[in-house]
C-alpha atoms as a PDB file:
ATOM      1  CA  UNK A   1       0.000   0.000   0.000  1.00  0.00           C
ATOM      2  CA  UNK A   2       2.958   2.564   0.736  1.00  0.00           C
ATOM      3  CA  UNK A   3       4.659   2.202  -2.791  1.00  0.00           C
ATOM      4  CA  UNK A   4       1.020   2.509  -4.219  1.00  0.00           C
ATOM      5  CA  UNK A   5       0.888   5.801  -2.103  1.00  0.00           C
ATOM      6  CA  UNK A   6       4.277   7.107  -3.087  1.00  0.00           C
ATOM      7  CA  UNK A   7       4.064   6.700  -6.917  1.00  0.00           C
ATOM      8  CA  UNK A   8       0.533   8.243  -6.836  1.00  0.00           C
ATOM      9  CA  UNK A   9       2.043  11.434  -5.189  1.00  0.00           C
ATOM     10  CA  UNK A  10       4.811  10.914  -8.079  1.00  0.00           C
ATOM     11  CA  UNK A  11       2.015  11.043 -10.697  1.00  0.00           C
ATOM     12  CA  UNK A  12       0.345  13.955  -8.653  1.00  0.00           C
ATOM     13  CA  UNK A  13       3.991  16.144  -8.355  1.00  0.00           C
ATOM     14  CA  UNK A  14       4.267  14.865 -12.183  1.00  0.00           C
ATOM     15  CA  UNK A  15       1.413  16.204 -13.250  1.00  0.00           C
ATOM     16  CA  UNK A  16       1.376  19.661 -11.072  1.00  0.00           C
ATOM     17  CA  UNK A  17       5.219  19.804 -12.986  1.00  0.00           C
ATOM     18  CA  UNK A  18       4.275  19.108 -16.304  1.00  0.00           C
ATOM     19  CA  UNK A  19       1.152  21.715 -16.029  1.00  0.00           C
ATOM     20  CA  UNK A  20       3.597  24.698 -15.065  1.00  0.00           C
ATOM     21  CA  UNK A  21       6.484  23.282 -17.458  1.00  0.00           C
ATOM     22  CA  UNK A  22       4.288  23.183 -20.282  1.00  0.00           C
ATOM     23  CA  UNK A  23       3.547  27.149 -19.991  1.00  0.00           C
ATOM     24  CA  UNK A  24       7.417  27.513 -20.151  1.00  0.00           C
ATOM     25  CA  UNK A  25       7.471  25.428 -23.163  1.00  0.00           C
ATOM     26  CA  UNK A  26      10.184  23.734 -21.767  1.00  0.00           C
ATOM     27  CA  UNK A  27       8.549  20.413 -23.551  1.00  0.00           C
ATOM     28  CA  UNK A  28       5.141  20.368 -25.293  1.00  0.00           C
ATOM     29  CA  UNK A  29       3.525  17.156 -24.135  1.00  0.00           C
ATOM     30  CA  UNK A  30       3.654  14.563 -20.969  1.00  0.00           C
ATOM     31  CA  UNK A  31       2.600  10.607 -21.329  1.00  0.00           C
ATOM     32  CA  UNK A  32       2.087   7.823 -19.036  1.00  0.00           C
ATOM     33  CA  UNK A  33       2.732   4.128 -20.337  1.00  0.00           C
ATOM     34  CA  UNK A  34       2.046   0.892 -19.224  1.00  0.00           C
ATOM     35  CA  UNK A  35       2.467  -2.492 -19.617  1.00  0.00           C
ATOM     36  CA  UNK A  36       5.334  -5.640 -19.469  1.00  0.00           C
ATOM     37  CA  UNK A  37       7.034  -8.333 -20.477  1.00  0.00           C
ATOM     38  CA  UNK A  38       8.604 -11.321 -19.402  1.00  0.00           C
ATOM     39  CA  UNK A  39       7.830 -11.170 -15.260  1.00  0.00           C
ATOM     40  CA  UNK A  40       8.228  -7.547 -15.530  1.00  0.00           C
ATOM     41  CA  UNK A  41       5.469  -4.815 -15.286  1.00  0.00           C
ATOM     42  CA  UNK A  42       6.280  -1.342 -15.827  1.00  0.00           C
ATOM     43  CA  UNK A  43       4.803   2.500 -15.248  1.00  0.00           C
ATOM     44  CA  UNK A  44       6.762   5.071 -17.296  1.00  0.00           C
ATOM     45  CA  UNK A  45       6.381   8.602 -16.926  1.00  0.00           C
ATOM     46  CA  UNK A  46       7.658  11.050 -19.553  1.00  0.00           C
ATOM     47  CA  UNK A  47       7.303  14.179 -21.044  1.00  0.00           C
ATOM     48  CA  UNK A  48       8.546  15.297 -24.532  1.00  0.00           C
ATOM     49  CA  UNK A  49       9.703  18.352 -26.839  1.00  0.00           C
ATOM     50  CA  UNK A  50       8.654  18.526 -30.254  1.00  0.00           C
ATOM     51  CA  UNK A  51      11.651  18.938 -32.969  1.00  0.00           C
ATOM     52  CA  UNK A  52       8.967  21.217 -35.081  1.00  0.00           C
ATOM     53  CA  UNK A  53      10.440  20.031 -38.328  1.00  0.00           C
ATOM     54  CA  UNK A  54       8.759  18.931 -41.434  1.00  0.00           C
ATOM     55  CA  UNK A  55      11.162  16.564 -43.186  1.00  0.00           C
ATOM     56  CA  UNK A  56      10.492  14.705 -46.450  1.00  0.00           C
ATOM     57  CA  UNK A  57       7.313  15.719 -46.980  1.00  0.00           C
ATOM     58  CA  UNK A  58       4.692  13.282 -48.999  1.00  0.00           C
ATOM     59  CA  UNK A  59       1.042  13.464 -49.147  1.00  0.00           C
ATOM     60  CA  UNK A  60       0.417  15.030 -45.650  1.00  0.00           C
ATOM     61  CA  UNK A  61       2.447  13.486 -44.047  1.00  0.00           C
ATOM     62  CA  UNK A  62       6.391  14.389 -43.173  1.00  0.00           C
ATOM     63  CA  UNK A  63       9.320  13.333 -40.974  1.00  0.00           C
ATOM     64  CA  UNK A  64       9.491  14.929 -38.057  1.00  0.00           C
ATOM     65  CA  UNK A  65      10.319  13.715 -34.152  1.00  0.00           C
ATOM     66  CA  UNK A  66      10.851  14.745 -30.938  1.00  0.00           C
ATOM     67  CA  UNK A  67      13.066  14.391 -27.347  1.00  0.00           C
ATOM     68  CA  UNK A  68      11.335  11.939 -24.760  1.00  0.00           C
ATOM     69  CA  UNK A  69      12.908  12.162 -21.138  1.00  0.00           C
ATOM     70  CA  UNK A  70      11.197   9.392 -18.706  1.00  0.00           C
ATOM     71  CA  UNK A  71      11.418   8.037 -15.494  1.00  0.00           C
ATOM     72  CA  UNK A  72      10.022   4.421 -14.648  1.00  0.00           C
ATOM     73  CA  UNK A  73       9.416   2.026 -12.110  1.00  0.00           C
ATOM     74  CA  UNK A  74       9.644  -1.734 -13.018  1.00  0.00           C
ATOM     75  CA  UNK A  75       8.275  -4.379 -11.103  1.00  0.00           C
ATOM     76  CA  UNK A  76      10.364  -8.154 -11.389  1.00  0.00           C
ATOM     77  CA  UNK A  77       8.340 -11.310 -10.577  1.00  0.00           C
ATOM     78  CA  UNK A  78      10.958 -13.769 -11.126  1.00  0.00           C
ATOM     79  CA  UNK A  79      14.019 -12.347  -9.452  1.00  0.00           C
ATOM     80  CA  UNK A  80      17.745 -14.290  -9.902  1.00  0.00           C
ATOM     81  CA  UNK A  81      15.649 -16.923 -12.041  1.00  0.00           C
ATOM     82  CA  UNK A  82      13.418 -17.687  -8.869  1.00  0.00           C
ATOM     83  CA  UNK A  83       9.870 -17.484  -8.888  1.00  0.00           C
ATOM     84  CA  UNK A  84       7.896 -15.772  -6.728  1.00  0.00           C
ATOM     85  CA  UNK A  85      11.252 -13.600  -6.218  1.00  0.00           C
ATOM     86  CA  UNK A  86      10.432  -9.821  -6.394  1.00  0.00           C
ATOM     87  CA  UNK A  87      12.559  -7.019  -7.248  1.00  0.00           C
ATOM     88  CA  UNK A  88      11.585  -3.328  -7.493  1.00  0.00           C
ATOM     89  CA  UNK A  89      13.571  -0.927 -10.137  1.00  0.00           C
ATOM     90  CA  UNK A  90      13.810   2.293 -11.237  1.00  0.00           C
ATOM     91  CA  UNK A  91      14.903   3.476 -14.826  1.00  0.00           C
ATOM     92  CA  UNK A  92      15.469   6.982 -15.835  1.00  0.00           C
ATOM     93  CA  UNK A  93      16.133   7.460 -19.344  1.00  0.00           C
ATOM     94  CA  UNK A  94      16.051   9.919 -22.714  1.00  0.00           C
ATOM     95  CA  UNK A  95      15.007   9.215 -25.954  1.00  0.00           C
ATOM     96  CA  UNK A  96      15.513  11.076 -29.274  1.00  0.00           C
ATOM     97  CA  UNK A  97      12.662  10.126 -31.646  1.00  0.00           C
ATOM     98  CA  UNK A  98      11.682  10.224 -35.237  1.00  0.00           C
ATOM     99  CA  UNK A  99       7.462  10.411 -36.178  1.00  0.00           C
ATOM    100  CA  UNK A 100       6.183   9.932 -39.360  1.00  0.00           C
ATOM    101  CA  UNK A 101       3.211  12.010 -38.687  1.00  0.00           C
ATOM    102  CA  UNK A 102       0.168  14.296 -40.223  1.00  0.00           C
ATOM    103  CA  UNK A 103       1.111  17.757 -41.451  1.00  0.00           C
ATOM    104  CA  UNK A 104      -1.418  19.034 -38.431  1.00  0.00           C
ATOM    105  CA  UNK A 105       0.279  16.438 -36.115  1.00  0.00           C
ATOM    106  CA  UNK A 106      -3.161  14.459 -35.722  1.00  0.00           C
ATOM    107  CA  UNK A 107      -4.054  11.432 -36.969  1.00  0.00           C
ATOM    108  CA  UNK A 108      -2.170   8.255 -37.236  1.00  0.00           C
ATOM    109  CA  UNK A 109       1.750   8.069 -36.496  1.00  0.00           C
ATOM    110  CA  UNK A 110       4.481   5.648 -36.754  1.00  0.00           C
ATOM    111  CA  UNK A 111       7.654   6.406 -34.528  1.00  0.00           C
ATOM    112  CA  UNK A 112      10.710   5.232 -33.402  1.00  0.00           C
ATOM    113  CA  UNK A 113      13.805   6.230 -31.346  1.00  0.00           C
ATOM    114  CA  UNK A 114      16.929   4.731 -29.807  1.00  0.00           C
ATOM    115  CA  UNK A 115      18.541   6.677 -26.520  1.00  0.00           C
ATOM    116  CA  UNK A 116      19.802   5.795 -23.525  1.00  0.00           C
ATOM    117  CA  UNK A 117      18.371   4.477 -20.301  1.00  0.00           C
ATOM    118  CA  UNK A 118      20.049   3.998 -16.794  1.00  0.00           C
ATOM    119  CA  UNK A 119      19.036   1.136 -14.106  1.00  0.00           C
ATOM    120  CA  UNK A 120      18.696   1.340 -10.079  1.00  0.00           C
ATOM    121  CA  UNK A 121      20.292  -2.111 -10.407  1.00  0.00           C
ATOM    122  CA  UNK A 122      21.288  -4.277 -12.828  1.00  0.00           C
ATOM    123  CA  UNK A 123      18.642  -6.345 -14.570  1.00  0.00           C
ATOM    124  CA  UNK A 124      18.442 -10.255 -13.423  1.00  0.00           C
ATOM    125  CA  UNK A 125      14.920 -11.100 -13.694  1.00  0.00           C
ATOM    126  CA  UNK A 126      14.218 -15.181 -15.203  1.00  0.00           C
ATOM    127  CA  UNK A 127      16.831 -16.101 -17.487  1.00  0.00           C
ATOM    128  CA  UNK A 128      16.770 -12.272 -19.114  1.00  0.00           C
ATOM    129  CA  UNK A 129      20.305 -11.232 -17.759  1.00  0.00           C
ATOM    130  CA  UNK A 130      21.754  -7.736 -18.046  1.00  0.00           C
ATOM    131  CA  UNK A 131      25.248  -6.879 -16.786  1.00  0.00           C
ATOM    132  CA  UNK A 132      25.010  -3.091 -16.822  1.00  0.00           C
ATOM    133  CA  UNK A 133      22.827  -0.265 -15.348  1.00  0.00           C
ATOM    134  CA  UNK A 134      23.649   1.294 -18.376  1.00  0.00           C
ATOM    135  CA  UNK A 135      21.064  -0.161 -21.413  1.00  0.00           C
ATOM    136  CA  UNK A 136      20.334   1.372 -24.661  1.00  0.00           C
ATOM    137  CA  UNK A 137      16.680   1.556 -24.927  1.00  0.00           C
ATOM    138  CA  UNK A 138      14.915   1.022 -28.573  1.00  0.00           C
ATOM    139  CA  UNK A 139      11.459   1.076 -29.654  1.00  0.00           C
ATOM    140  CA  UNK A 140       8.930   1.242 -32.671  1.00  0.00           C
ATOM    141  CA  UNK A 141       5.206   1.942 -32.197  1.00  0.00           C
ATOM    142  CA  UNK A 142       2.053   3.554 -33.712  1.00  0.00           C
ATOM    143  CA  UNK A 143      -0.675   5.789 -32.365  1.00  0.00           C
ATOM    144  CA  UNK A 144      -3.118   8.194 -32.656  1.00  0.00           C
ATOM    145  CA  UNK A 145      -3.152  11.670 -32.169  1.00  0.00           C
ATOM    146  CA  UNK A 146      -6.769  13.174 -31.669  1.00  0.00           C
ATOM    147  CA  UNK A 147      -8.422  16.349 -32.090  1.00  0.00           C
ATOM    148  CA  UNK A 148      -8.285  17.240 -28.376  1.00  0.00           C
ATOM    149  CA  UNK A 149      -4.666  16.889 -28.158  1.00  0.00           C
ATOM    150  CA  UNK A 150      -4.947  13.348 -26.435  1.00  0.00           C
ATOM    151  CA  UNK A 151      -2.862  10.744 -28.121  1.00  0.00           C
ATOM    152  CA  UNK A 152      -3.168   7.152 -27.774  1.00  0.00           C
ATOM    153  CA  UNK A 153      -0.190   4.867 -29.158  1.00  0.00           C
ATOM    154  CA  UNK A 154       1.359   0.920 -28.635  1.00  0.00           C
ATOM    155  CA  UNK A 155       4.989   0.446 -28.355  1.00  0.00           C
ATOM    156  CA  UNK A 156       7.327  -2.591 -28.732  1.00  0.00           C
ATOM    157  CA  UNK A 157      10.020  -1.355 -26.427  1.00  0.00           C
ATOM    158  CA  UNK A 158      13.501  -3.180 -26.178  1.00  0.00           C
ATOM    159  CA  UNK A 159      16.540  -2.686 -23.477  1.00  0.00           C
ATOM    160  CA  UNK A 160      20.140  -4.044 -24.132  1.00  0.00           C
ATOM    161  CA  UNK A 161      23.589  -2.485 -23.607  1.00  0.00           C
ATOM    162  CA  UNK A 162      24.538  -3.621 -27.302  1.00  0.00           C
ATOM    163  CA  UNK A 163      27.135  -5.976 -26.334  1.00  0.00           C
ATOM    164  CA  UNK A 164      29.076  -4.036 -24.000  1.00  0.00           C
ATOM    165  CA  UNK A 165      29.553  -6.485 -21.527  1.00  0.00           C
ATOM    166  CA  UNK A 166      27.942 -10.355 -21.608  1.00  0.00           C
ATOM    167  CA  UNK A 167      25.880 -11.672 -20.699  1.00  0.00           C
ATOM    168  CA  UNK A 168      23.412  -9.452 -22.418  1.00  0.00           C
ATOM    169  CA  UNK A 169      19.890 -11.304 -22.698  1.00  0.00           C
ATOM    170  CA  UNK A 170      17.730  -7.846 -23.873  1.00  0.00           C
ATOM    171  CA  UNK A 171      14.350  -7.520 -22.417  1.00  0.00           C
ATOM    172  CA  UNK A 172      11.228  -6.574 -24.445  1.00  0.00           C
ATOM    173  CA  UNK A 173       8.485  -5.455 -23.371  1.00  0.00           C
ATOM    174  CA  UNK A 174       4.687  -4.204 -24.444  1.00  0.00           C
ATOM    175  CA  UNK A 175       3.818  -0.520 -23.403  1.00  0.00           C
ATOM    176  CA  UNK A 176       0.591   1.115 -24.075  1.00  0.00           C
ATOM    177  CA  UNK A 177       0.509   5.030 -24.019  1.00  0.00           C
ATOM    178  CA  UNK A 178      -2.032   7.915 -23.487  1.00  0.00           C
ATOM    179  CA  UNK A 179      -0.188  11.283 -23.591  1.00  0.00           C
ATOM    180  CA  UNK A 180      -1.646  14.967 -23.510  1.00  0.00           C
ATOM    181  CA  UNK A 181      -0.638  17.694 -25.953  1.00  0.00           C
ATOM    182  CA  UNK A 182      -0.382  21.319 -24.213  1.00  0.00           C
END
């Protein structure tokens, strides 16, 4: 019951933040995603800043992306290959991202980004072994933008440190995404 208390004060000071941010134009929208893989459930909070560019442009539709800076809290079921075995991490991480969007930025999208991400431990949940905090973090996904500035979108997210060190066993993982443009 206490961590469910603490990360809904996170998503309270989040959103408080992102309302007084967004005025600033610091970054120009905020998202919360959900979902999990392999004995892992995750909550990822992020907010983003649009590029504004207009790149290979072809029947309303361009090239364009934006910056993604997130923090997340992951949830192991199957710690050190055990079940039952829980582990709780956090990952903060940033996230430069290309869209293949709708000249008015509504509609559908396609995006997808490689950055960095950085562990509160290193990853050892069922046989999925990482041996760095450090992970690159890559994803595609697809999504719609509405009319009211909501977006909805899917993600196939993946997190491995590219061979830096072994073993290096990647985890994947599902995310679904509702995000609000100021």
């Amino acid at each position: 019951m206490k961590k469910i208390m603490r990360f809904l004060a996170a998503v309270a000071a989040f959103s408080a933040a992102t309302a007084g941010h967004a005025a600033d134009r610091m970054f120009d929208s905020s998202s919360v995603e959900a979902g999990g893989g392999e004995h892992v459930q995750v909550v990822r909070l992020a907010v983003q800043k649009d590029w504004n560019k207009n790149w290979l442009p072809a029947g309303g539709y361009h090239l364009s992306g934006y910056w993604d800076a997130n923090v997340a809290y992951w949830r192991a079921n199957q710690w050190l290959n055990v079940p039952g075995e829980k582990k709780d991490l956090a990952v903060v991480g940033i996230t430069p991202v290309f869209r293949w969007e709708a000249d008015d930025k509504l509609g559908f999208y396609a995006d997808a980004g490689i950055g960095a991400a950085l562990f509160s431990s290193v990853y050892r949940n069922t046989h999925r072994q990482l041996s760095t905090a450090f992970e690159f973090a890559d994803h595609v996904g697809v999504g719609y933008v509405f009319a009211n500035k909501w977006e909805l979108g899917a993600r196939l997210q993946h997190y491995s440190n590219g061979g830096i060190k072994h073993p290096n066993g990647g985890v994947n993982l599902l995310l679904l995404k509702a995000a609000y443009h100021y």
